[in-house]
Protein backbone atom coordinates (compact mmCIF):
# COMPACT_ATOMS: atom_id res chain seq x y z
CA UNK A 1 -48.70 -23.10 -3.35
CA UNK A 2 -46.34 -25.88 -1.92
CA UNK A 3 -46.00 -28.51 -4.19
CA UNK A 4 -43.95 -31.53 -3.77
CA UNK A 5 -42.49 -32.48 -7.03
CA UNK A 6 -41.97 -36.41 -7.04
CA UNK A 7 -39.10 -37.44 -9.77
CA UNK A 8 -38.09 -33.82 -9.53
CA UNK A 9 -34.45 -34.30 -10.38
CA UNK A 10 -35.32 -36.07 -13.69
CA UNK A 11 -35.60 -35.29 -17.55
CA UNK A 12 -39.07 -33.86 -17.57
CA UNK A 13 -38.53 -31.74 -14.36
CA UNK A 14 -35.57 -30.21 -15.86
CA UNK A 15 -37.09 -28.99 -18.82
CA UNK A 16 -40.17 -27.35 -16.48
CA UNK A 17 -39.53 -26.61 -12.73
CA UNK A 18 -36.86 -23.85 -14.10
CA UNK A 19 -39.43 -22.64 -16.02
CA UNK A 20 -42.39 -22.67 -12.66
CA UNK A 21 -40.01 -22.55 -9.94
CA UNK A 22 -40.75 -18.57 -9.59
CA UNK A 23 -44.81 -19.45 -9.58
CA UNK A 24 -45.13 -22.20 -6.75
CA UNK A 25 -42.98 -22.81 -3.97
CA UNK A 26 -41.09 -26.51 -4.85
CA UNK A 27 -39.74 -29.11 -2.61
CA UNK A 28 -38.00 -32.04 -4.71
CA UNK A 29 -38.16 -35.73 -3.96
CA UNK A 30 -36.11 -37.69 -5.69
CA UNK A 31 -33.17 -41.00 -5.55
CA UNK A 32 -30.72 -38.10 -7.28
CA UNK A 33 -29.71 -34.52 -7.03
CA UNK A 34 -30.76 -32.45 -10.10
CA UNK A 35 -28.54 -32.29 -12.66
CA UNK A 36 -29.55 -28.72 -13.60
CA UNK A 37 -28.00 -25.48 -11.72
CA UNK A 38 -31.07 -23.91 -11.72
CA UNK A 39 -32.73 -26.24 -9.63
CA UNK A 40 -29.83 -26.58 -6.82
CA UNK A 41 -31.60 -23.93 -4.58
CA UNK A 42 -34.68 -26.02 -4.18
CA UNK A 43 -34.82 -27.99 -1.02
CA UNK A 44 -34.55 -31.66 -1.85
CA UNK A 45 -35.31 -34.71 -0.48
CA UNK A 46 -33.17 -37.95 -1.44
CA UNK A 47 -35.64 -40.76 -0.96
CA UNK A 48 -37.54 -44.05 -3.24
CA UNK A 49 -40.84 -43.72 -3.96
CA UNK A 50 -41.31 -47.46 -3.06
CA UNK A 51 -40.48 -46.19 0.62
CA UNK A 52 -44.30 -45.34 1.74
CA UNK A 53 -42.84 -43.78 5.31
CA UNK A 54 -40.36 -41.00 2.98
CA UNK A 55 -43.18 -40.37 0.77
CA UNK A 56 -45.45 -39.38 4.22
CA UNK A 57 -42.93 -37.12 5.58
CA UNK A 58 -41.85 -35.81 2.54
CA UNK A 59 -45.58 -34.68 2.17
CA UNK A 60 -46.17 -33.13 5.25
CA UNK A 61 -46.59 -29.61 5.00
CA UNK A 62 -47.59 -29.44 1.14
CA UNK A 63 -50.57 -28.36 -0.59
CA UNK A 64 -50.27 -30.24 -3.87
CA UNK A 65 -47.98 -33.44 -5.50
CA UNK A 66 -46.64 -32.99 -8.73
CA UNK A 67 -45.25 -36.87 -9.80
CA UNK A 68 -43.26 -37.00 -12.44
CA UNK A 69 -41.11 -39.91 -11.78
CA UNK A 70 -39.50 -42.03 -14.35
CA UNK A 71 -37.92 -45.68 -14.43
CA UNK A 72 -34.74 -46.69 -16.33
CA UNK A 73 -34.69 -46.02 -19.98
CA UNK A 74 -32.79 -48.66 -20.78
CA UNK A 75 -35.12 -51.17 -22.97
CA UNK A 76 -32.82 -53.21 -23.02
CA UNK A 77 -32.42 -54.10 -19.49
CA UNK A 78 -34.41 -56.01 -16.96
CA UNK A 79 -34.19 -53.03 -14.68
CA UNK A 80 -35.98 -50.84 -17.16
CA UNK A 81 -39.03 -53.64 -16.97
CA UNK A 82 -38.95 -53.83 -12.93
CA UNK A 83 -38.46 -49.72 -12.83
CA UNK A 84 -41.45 -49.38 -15.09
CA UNK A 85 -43.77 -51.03 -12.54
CA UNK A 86 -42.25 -49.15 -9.73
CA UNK A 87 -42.07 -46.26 -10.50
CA UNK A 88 -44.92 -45.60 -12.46
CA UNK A 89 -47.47 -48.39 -10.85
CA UNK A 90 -45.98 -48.86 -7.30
CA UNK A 91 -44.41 -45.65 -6.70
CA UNK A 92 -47.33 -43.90 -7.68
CA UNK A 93 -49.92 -45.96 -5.54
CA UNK A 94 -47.68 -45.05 -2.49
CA UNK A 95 -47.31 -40.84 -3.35
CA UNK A 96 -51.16 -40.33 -3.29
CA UNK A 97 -51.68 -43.24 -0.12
CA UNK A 98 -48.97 -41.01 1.18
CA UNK A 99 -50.46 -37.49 0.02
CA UNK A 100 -54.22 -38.45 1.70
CA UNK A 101 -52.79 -39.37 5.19
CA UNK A 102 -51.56 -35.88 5.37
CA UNK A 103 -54.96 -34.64 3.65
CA UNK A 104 -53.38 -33.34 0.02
CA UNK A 105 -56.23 -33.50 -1.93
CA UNK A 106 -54.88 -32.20 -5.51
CA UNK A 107 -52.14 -33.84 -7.88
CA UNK A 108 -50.76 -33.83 -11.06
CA UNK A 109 -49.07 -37.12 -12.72
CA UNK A 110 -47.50 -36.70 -15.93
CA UNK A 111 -48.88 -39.32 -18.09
CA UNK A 112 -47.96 -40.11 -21.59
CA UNK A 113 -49.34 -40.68 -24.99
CA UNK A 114 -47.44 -43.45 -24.80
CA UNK A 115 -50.82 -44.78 -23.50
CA UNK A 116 -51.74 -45.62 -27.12
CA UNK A 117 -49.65 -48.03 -28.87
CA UNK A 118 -47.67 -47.54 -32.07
CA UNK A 119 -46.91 -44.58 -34.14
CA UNK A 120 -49.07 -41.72 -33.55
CA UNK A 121 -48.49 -39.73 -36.37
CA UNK A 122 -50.58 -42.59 -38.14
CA UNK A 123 -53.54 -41.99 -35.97
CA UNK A 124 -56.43 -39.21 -35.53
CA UNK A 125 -57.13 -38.63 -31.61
CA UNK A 126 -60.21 -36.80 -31.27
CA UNK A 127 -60.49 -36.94 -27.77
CA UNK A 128 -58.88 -38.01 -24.51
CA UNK A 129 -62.15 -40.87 -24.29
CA UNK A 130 -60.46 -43.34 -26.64
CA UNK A 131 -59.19 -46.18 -24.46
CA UNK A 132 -55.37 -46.65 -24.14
CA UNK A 133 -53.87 -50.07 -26.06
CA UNK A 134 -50.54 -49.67 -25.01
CA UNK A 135 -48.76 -53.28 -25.50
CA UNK A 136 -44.98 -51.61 -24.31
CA UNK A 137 -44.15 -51.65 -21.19
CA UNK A 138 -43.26 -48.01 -20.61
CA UNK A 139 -46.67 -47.14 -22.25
CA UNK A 140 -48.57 -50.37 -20.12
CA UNK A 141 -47.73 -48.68 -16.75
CA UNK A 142 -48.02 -45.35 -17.77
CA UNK A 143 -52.15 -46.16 -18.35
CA UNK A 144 -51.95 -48.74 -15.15
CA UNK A 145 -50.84 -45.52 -13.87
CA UNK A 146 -53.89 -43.83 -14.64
CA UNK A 147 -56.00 -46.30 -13.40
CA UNK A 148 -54.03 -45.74 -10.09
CA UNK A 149 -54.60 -42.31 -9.77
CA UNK A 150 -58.78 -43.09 -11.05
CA UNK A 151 -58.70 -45.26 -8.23
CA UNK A 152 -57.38 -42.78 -5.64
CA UNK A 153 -60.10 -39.72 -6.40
CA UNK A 154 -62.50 -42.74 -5.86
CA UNK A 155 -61.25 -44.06 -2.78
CA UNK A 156 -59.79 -40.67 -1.22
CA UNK A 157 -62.23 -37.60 -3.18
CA UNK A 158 -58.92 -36.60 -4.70
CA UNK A 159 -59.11 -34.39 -7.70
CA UNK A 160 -55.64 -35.35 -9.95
CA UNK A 161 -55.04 -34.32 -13.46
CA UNK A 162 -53.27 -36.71 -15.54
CA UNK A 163 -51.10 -34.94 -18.36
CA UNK A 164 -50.46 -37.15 -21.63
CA UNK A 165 -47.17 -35.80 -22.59
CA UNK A 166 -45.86 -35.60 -26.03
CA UNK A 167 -42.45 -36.01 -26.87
CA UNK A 168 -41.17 -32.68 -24.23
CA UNK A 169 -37.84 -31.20 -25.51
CA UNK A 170 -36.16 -28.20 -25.09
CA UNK A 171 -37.55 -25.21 -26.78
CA UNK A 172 -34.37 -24.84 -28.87
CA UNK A 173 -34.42 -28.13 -29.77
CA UNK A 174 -37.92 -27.96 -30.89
CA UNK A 175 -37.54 -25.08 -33.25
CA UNK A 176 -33.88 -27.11 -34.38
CA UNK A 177 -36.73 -29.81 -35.33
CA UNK A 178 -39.76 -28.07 -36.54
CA UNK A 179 -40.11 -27.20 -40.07
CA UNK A 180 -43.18 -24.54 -41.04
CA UNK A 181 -46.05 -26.00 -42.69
CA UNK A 182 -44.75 -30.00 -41.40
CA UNK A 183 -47.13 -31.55 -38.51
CA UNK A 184 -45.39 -32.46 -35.37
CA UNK A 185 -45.96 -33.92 -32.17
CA UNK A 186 -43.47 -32.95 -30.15
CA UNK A 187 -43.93 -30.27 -27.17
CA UNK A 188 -41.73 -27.52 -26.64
CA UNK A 189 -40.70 -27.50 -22.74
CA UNK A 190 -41.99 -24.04 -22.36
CA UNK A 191 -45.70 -25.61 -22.92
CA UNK A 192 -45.38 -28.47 -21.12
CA UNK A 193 -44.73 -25.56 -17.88
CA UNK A 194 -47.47 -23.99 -19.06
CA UNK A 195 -49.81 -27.15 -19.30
CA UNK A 196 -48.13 -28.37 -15.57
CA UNK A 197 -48.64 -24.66 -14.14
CA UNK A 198 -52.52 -24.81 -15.46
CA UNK A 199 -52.79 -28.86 -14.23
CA UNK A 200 -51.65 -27.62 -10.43
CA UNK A 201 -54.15 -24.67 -10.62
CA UNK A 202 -57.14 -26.05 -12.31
CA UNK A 203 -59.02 -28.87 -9.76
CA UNK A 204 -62.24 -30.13 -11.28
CA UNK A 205 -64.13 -33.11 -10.70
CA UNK A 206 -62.13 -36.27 -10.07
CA UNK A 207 -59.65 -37.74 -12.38
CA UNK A 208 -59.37 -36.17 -15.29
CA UNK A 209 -56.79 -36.58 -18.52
CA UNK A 210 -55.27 -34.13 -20.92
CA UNK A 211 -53.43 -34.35 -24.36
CA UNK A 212 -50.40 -31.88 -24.00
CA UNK A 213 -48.88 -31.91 -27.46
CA UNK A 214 -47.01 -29.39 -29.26
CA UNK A 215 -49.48 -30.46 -32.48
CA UNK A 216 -50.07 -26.70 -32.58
CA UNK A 217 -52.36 -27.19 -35.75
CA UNK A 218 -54.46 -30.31 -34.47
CA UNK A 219 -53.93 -32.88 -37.58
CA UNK A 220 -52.99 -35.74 -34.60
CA UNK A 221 -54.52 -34.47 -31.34
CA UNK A 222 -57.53 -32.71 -30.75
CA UNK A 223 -57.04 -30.64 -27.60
CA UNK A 224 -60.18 -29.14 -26.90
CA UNK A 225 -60.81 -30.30 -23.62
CA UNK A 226 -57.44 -28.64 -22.71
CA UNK A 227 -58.16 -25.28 -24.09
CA UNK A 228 -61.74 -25.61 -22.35
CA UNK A 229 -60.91 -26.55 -18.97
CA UNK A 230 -56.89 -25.47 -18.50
CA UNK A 231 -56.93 -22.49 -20.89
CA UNK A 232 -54.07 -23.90 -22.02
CA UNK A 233 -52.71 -24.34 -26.01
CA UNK A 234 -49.19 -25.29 -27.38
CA UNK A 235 -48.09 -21.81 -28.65
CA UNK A 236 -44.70 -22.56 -29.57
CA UNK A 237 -44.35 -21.69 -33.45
CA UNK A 238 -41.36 -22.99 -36.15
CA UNK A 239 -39.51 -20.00 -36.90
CA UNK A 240 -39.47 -19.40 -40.78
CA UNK A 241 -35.46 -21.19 -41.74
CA UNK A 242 -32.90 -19.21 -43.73
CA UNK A 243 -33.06 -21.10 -47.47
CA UNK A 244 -29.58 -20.48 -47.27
């Protein structure tokens, strides 16, 4: 499958498209060139994802978009607030306008539980129906964002599957983290491929969203839906530490 990964170059994609770069055939879009070696034999092309005309070419040819494009991260500057919207409001609007002219019909965004506001250790999800309350801005566009891509499978017959990403980090880093027996929340990268690969394959009905959380025993997030529709689970397991 060609898939034109949106934001390719970024923190998410690095942790996953080494991972699936063997299982669909990637083109990157993206502002930068990836950081990671592993990714350097992609083709890639530089472009914004406020420029609707890039986004069209950049489409032509592919079967699916994968956007996983992210803002500044830098709360504490106005362009983090600006970046927010455009990447994950404007941006976004623009990839799937852009992805119907050239008749793409399937896509995967890579939401967040960010959606939901606060700590979410402190809360019980049961399912992906509880509204988001996001009040941050990162979290704010992230839902606006799903509202986007609700509106394109209305307007276009697009079928897009929204991923709520938890916390991704490296696997190493996750077991680093992970203690046996303690809850977590974080998702090891090598299940956040795994929940992407199943996204791009699986095309239901419509807009649909997914918890992807590495909450391998369920006390935050139930992920039932996930199992039921992407076959997919976190598997990644804390290795028992060395008391010494």
């Amino acid at each position: 499958m060609q898939v034109l990964a949106i934001g390719g170059a970024g923190y998410v994609a690095g942790l996953t498209l080494p991972l699936l770069k063997y299982d669909f055939r990637f083109t990157i879009f993206d502002r930068n060139v990836p950081q990671q070696s592993e990714l350097r034999d992609l083709p890639l092309i530089q472009g914004d994802v406020c420029d609707l005309a890039a986004l069209a070419a950049a489409c032509e040819g592919q079967e699916a978009l994968l956007y996983m494009a992210m803002g500044s991260a830098d709360w504490s500057s106005p362009e983090a607030l600006t970046t927010a919207f455009d990447v994950n409001v404007k941006g976004l609007y623009l990839a799937l306008e852009a992805a119907h002219r050239v008749g793409i019909e399937h896509a995967v965004y890579t939401s967040s539980m960010s959606v939901y506001d606060g700590d979410l250790t402190k809360r019980y999800f049961p399912d992906e129906a509880i509204t988001p309350d996001a009040l941050h801005c990162y979290g704010f566009t992230k839902w606006l964002g799903e509202e986007v891509c609700r509106n394109a499978c209305r307007r276009f017959g697009m079928t897009i599957n929204a991923l709520r990403l938890c916390h991704p980090i490296a696997d190493r880093a996750w077991q680093e983290q992970t203690q046996p027996g303690t809850p977590t929340i974080a998702t090891a990268a090598s299940d956040v491929a795994r929940a992407l690969k199943a996204a791009l394959e699986y095309r239901g009905g419509g807009f649909e969203a997914f918890m992807i959380s590495g909450d391998y025993e369920q006390r935050f997030m139930n992920m039932r839906k996930a199992r039921r529709l992407l076959g997919w689970e976190p598997l990644a397991r804390p290795h028992p530490k060395d008391p010494t």
